[in-house]
PDB file of N, CA and C in Angstrom:
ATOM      1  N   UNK A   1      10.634 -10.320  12.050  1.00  0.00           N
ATOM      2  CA  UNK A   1       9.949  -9.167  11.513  1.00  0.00           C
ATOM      3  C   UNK A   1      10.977  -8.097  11.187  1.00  0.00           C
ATOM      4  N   UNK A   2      10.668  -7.542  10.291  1.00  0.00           N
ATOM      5  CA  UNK A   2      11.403  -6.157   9.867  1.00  0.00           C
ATOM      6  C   UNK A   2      10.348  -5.287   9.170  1.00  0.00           C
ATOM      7  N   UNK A   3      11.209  -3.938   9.543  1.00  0.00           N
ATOM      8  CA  UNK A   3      10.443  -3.040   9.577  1.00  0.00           C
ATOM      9  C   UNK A   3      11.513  -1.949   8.245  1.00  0.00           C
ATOM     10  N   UNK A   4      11.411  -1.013   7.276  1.00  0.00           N
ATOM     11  CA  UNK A   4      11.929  -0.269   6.619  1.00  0.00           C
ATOM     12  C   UNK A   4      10.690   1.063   6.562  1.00  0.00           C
ATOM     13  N   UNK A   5      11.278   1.770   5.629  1.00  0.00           N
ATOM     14  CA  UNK A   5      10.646   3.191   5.554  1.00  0.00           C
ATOM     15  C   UNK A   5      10.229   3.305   4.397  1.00  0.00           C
ATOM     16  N   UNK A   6      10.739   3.222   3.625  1.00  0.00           N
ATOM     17  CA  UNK A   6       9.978   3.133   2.072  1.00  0.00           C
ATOM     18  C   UNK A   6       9.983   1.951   1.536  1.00  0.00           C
ATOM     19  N   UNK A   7       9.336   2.014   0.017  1.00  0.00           N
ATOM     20  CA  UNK A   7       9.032   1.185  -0.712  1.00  0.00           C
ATOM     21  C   UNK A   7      10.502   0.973  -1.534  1.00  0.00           C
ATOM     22  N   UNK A   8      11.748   1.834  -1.457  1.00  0.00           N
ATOM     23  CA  UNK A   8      12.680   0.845  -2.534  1.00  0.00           C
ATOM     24  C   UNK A   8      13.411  -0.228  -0.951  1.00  0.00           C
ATOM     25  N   UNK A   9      13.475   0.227  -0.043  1.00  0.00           N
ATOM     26  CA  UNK A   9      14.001  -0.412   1.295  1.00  0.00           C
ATOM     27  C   UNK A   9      13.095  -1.781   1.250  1.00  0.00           C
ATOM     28  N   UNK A  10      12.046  -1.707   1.130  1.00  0.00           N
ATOM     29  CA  UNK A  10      11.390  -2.661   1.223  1.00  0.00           C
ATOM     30  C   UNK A  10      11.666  -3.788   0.263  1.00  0.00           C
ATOM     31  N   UNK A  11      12.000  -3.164  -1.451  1.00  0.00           N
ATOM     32  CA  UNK A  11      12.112  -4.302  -2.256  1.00  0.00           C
ATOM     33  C   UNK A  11      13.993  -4.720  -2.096  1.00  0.00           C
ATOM     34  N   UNK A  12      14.522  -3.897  -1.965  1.00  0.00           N
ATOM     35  CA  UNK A  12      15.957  -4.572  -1.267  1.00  0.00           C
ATOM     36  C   UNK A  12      15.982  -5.430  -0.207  1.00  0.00           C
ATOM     37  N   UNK A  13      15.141  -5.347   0.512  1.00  0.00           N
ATOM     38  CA  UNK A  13      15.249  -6.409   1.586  1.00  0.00           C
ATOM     39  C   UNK A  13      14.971  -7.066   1.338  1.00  0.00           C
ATOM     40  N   UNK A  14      13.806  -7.463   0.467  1.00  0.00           N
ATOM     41  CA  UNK A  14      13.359  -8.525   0.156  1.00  0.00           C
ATOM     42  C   UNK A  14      14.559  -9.463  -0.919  1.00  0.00           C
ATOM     43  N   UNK A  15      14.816  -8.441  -1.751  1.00  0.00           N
ATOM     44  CA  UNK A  15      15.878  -9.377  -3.062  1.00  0.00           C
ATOM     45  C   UNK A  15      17.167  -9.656  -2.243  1.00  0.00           C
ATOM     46  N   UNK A  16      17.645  -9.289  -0.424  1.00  0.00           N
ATOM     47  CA  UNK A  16      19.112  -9.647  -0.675  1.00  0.00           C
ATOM     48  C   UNK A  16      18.878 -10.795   0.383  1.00  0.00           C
ATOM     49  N   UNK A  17      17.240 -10.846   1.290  1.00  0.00           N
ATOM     50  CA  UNK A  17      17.552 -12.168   1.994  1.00  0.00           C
ATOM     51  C   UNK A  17      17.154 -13.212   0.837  1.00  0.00           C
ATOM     52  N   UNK A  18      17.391 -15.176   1.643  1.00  0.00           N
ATOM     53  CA  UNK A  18      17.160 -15.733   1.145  1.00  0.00           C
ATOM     54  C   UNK A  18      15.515 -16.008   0.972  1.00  0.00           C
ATOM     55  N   UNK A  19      14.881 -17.023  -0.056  1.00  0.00           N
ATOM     56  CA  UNK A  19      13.582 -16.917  -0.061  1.00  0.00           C
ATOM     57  C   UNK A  19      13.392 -17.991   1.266  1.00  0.00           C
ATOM     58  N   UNK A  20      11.976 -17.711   1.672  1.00  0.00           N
ATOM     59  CA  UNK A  20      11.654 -18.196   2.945  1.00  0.00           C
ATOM     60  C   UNK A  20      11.882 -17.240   4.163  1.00  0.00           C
ATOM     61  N   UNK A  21      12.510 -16.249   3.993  1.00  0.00           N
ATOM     62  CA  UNK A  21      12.963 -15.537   4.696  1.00  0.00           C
ATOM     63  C   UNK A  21      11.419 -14.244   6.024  1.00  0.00           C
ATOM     64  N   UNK A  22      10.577 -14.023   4.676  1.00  0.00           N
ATOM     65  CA  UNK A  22       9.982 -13.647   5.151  1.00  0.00           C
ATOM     66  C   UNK A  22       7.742 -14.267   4.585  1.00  0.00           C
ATOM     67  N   UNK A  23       7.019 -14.462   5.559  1.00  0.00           N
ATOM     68  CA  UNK A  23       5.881 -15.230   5.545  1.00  0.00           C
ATOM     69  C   UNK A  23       5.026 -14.617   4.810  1.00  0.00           C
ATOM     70  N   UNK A  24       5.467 -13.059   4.807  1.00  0.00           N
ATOM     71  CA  UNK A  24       4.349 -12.417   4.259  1.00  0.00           C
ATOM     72  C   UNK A  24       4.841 -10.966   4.088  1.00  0.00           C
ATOM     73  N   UNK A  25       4.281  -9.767   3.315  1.00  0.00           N
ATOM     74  CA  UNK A  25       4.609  -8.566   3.397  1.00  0.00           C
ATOM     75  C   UNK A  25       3.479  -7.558   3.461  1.00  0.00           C
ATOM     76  N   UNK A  26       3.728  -6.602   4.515  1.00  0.00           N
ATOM     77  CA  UNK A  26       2.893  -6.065   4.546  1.00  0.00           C
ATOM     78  C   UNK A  26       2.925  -4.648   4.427  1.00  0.00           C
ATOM     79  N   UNK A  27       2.366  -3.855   3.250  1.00  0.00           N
ATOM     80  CA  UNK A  27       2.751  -2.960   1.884  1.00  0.00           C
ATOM     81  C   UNK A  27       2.039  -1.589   2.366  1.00  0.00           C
ATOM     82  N   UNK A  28       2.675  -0.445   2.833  1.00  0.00           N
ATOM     83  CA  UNK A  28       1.517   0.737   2.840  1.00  0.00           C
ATOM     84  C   UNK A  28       1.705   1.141   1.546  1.00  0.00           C
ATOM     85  N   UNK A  29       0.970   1.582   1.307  1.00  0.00           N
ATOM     86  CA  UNK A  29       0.651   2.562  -0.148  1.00  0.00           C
ATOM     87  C   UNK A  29       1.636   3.863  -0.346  1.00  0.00           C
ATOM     88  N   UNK A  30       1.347   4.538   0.775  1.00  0.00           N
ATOM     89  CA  UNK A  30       1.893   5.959   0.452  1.00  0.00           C
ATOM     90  C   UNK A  30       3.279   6.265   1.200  1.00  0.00           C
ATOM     91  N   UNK A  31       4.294   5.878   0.865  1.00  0.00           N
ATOM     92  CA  UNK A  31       5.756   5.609   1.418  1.00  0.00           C
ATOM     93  C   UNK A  31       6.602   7.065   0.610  1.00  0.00           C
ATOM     94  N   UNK A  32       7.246   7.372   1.242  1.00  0.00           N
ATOM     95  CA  UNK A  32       8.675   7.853   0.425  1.00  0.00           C
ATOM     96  C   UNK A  32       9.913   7.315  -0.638  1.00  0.00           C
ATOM     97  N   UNK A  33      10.295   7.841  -1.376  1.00  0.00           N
ATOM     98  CA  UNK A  33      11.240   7.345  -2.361  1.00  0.00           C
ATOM     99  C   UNK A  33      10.665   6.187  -3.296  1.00  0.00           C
ATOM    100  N   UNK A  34       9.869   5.156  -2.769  1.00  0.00           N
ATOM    101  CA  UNK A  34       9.167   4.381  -3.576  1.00  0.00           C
ATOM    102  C   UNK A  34       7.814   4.046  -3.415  1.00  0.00           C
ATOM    103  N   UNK A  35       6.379   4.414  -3.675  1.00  0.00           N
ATOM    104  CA  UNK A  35       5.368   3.988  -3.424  1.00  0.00           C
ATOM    105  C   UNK A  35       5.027   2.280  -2.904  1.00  0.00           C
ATOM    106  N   UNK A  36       4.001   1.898  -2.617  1.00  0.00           N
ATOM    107  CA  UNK A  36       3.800   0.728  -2.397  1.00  0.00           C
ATOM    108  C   UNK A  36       3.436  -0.218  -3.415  1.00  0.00           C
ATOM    109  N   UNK A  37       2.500   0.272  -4.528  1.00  0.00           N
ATOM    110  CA  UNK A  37       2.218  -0.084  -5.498  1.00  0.00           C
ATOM    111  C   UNK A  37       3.554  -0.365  -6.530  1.00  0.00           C
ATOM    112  N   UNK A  38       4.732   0.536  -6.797  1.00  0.00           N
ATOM    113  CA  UNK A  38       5.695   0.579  -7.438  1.00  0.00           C
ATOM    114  C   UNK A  38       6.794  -0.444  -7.020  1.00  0.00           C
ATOM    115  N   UNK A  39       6.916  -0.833  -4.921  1.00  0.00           N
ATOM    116  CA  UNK A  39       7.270  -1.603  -4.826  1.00  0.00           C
ATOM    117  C   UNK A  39       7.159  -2.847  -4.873  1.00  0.00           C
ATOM    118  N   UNK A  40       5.879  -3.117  -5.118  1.00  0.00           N
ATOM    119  CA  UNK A  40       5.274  -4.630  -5.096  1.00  0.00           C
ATOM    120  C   UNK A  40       5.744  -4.941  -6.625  1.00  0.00           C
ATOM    121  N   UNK A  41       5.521  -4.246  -7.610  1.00  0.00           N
ATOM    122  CA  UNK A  41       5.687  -4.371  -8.772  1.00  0.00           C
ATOM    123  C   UNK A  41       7.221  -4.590  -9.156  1.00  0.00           C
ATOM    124  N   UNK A  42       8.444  -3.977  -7.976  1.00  0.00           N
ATOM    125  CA  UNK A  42       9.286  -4.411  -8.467  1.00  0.00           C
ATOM    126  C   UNK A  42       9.907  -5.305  -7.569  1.00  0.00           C
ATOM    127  N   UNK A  43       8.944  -5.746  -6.788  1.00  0.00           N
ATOM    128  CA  UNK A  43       9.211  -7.551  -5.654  1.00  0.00           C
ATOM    129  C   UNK A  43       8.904  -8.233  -7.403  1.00  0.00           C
ATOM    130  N   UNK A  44       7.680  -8.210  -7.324  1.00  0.00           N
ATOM    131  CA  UNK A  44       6.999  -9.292  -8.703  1.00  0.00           C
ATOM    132  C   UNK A  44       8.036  -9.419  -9.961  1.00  0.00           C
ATOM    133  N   UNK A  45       8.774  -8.459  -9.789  1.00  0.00           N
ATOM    134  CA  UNK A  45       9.516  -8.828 -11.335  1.00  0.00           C
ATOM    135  C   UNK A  45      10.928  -9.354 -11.225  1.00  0.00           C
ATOM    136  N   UNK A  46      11.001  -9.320  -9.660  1.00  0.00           N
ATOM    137  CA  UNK A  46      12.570  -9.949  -9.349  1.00  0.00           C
ATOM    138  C   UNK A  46      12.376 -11.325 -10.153  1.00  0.00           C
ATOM    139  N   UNK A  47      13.923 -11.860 -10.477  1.00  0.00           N
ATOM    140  CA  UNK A  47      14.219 -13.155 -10.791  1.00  0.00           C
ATOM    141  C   UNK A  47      14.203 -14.479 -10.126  1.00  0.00           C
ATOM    142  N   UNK A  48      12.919 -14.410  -9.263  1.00  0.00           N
ATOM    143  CA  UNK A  48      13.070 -15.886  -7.668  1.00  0.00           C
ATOM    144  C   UNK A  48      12.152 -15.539  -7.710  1.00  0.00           C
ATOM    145  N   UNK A  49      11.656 -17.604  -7.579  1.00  0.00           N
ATOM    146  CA  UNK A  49      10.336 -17.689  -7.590  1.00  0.00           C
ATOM    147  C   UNK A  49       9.646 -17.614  -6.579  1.00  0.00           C
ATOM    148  N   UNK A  50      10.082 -16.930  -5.452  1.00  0.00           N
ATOM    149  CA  UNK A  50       8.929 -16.218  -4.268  1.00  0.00           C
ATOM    150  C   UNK A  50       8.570 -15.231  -4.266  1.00  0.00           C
ATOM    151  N   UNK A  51       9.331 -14.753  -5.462  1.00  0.00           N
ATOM    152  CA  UNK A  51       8.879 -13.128  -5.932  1.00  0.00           C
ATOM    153  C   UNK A  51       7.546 -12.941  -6.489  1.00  0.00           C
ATOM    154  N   UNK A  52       7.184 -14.058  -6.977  1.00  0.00           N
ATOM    155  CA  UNK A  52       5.374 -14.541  -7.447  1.00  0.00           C
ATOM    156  C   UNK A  52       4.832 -14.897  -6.565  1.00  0.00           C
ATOM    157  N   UNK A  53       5.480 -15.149  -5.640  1.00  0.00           N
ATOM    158  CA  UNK A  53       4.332 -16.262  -4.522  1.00  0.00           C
ATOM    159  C   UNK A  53       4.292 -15.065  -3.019  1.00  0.00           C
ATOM    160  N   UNK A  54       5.297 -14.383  -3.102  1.00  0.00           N
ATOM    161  CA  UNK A  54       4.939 -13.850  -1.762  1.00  0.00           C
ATOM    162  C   UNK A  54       3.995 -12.918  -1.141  1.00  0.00           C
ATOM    163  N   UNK A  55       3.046 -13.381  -0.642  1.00  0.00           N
ATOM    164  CA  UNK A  55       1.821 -12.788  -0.084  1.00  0.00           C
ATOM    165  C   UNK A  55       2.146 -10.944  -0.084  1.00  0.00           C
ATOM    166  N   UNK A  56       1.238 -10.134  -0.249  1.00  0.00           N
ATOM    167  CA  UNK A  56       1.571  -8.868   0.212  1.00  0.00           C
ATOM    168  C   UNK A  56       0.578  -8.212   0.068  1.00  0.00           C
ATOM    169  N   UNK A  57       0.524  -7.922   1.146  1.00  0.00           N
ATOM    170  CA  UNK A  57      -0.949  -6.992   1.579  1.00  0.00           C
ATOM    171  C   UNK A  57      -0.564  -5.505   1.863  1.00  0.00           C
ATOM    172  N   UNK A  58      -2.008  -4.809   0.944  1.00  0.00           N
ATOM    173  CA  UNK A  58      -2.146  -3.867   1.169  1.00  0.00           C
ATOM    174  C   UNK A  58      -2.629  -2.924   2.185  1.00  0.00           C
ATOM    175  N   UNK A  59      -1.868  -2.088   3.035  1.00  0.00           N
ATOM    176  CA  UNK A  59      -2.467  -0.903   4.001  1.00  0.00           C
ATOM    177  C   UNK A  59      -2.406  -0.068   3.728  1.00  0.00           C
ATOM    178  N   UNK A  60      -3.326   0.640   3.255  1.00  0.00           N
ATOM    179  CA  UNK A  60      -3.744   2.101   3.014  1.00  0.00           C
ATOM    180  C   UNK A  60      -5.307   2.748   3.422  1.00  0.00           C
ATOM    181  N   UNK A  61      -4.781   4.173   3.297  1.00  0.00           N
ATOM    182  CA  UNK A  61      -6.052   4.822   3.844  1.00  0.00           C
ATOM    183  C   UNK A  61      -6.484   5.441   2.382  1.00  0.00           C
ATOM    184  N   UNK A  62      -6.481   4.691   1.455  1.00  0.00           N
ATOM    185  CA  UNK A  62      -7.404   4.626   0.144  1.00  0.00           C
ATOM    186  C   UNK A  62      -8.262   3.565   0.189  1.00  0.00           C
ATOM    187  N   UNK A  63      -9.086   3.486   0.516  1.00  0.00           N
ATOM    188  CA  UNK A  63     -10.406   2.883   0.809  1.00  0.00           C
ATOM    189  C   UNK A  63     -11.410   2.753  -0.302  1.00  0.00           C
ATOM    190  N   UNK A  64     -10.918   3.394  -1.577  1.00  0.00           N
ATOM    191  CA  UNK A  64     -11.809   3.389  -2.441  1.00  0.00           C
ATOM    192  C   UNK A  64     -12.282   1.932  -3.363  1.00  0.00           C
ATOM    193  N   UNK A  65     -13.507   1.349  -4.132  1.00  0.00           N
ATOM    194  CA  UNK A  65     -12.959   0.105  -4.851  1.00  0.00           C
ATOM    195  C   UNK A  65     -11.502   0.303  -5.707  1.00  0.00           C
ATOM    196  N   UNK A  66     -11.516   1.172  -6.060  1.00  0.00           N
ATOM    197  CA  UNK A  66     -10.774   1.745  -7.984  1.00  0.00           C
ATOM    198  C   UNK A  66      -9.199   1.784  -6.735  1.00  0.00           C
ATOM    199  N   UNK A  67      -9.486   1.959  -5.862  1.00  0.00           N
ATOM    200  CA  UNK A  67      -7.639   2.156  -5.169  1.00  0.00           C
ATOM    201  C   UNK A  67      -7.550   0.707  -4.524  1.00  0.00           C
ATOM    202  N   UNK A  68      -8.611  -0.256  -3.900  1.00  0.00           N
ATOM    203  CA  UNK A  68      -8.389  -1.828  -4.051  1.00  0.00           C
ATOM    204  C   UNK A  68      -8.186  -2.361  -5.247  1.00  0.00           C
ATOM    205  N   UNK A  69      -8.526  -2.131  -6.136  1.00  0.00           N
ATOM    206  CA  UNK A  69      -8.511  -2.767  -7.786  1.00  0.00           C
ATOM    207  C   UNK A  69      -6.665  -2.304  -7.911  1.00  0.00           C
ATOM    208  N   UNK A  70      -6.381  -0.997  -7.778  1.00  0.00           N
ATOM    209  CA  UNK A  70      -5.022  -0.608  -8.066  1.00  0.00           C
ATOM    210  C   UNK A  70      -3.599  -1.423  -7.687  1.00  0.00           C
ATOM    211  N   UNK A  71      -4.318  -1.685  -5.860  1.00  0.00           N
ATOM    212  CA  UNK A  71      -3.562  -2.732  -5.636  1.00  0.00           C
ATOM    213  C   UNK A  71      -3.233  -4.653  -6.220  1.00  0.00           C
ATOM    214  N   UNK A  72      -4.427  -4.819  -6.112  1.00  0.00           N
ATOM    215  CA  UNK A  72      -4.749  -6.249  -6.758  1.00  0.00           C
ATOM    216  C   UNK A  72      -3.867  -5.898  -7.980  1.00  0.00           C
ATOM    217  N   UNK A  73      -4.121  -5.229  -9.391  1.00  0.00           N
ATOM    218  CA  UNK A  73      -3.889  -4.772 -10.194  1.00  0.00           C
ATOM    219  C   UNK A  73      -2.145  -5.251 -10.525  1.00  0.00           C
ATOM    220  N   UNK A  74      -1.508  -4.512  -9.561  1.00  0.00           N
ATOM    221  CA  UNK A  74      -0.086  -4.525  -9.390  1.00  0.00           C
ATOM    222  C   UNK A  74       0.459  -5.624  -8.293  1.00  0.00           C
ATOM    223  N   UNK A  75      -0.301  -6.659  -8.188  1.00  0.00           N
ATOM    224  CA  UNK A  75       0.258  -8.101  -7.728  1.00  0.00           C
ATOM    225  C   UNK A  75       0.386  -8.104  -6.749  1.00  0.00           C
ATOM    226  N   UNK A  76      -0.878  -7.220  -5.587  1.00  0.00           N
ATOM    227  CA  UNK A  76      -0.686  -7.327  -4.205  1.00  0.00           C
ATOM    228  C   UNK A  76      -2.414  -8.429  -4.072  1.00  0.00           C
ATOM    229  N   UNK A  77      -2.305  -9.155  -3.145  1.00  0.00           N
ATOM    230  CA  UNK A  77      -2.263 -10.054  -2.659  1.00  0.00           C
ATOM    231  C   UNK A  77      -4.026  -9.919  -2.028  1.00  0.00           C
ATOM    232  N   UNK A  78      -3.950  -8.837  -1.229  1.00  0.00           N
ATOM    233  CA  UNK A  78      -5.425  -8.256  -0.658  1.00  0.00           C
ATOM    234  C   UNK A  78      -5.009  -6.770  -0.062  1.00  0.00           C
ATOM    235  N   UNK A  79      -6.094  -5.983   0.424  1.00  0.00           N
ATOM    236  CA  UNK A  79      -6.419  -4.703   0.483  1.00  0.00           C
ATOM    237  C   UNK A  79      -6.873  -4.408   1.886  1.00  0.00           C
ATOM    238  N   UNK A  80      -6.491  -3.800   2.605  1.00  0.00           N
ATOM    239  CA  UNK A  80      -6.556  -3.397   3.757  1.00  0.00           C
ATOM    240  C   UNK A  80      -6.325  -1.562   3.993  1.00  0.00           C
ATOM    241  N   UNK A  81      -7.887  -1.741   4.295  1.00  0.00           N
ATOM    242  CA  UNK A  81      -7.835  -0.163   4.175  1.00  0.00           C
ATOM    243  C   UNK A  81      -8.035   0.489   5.846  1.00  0.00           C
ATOM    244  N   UNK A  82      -7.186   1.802   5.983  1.00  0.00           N
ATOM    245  CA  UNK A  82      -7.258   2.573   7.188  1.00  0.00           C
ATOM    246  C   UNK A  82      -8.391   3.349   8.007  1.00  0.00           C
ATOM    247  N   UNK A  83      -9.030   3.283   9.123  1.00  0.00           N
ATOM    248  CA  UNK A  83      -8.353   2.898  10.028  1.00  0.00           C
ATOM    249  C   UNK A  83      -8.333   1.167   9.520  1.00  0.00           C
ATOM    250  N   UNK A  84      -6.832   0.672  10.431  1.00  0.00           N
ATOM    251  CA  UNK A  84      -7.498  -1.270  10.556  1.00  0.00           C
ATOM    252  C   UNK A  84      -7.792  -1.808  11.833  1.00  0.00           C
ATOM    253  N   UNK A  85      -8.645  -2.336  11.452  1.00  0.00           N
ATOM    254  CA  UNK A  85      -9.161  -3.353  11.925  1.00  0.00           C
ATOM    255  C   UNK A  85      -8.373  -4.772  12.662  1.00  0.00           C
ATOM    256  N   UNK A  86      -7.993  -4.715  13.769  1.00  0.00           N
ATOM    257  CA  UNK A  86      -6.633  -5.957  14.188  1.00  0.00           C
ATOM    258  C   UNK A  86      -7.279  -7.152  13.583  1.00  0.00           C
ATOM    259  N   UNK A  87      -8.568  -7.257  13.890  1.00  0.00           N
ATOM    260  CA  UNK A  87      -8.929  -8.780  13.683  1.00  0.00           C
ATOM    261  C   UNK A  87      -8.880  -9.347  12.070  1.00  0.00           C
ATOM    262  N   UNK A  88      -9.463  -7.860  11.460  1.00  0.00           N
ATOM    263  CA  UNK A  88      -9.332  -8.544   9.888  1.00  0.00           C
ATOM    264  C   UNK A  88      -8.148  -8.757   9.446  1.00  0.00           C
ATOM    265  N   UNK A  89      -6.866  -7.315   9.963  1.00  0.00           N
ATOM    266  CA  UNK A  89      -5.252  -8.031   9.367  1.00  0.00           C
ATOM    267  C   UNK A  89      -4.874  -9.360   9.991  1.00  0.00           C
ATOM    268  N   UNK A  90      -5.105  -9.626  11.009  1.00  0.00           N
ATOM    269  CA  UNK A  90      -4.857 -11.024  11.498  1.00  0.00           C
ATOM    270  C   UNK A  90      -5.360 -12.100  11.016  1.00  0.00           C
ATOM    271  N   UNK A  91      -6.742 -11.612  10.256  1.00  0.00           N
ATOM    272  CA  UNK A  91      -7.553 -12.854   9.761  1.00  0.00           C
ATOM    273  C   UNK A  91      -6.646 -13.068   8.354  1.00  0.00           C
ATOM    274  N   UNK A  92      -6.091 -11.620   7.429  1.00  0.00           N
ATOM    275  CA  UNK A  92      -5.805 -11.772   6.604  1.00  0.00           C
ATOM    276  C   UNK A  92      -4.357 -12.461   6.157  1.00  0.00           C
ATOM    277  N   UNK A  93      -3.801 -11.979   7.741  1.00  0.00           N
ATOM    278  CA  UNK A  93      -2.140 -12.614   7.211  1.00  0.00           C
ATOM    279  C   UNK A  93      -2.361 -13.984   7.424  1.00  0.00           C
ATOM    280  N   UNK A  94      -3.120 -14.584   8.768  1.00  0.00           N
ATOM    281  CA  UNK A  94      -3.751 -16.224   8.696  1.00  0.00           C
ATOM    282  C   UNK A  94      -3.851 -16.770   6.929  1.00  0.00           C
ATOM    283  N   UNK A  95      -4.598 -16.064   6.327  1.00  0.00           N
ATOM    284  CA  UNK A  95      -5.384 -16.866   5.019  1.00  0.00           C
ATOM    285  C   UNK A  95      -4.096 -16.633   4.106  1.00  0.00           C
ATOM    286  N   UNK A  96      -3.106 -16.103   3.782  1.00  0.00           N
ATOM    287  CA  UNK A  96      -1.796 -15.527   3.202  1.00  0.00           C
ATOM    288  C   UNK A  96      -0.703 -16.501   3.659  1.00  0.00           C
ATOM    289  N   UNK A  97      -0.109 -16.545   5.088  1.00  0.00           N
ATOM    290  CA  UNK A  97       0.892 -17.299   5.634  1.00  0.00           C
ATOM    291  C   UNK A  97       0.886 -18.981   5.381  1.00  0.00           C
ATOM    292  N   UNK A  98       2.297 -19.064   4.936  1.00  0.00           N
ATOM    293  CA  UNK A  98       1.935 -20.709   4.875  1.00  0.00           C
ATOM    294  C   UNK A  98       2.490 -21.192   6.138  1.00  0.00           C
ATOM    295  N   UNK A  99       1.725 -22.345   6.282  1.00  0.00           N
ATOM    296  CA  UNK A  99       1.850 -22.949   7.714  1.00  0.00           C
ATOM    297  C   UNK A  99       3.026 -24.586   7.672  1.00  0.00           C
TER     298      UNK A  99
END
């Protein structure tokens, strides 16, 4: 597991390990220096093909449909809105993680 602070930390980590590296990502929305939405979008456009495939879920305390649609929208994965719920993120990284 790793943990960063924003959304460009997040897409660097992702582009300098190898793929396989990590099972799943899990995306807040409202970050510093890079949003969540902005970072998923620039996981998705890296050049490696786990950059399409890697699960990434949304946590935010935008709860709205139109702010789930935003995420989906920009190539996140599913929507998880604040407060959460342990059992549903657990249910969700289950249905996401490959085994």
């Amino acid at each position: 597991m790793e943990v960063v602070g924003d959304g460009q930390k997040a897409e660097e980590a992702f582009a300098r390990n190898p793929a396989g590296t990590y099972d799943v990502i899990l995306m807040d929305i409202m970050m510093p220096v890079m949003d969540g939405i902005s970072a998923t979008k620039a996981i998705r456009a890296l050049e490696r093909p786990d950059a399409k495939t890697i699960p990434i879920i949304a946590l935010t305390a935008n709860a709205f449909e139109e702010d789930a649609n935003r995420c989906l929208d920009a190539g996140m994965n599913a929507h998880l809105a604040k407060p959460l719920d342990m059992k549903k993120v657990l249910t969700t990284i289950a249905k996401y993680r490959k085994t």
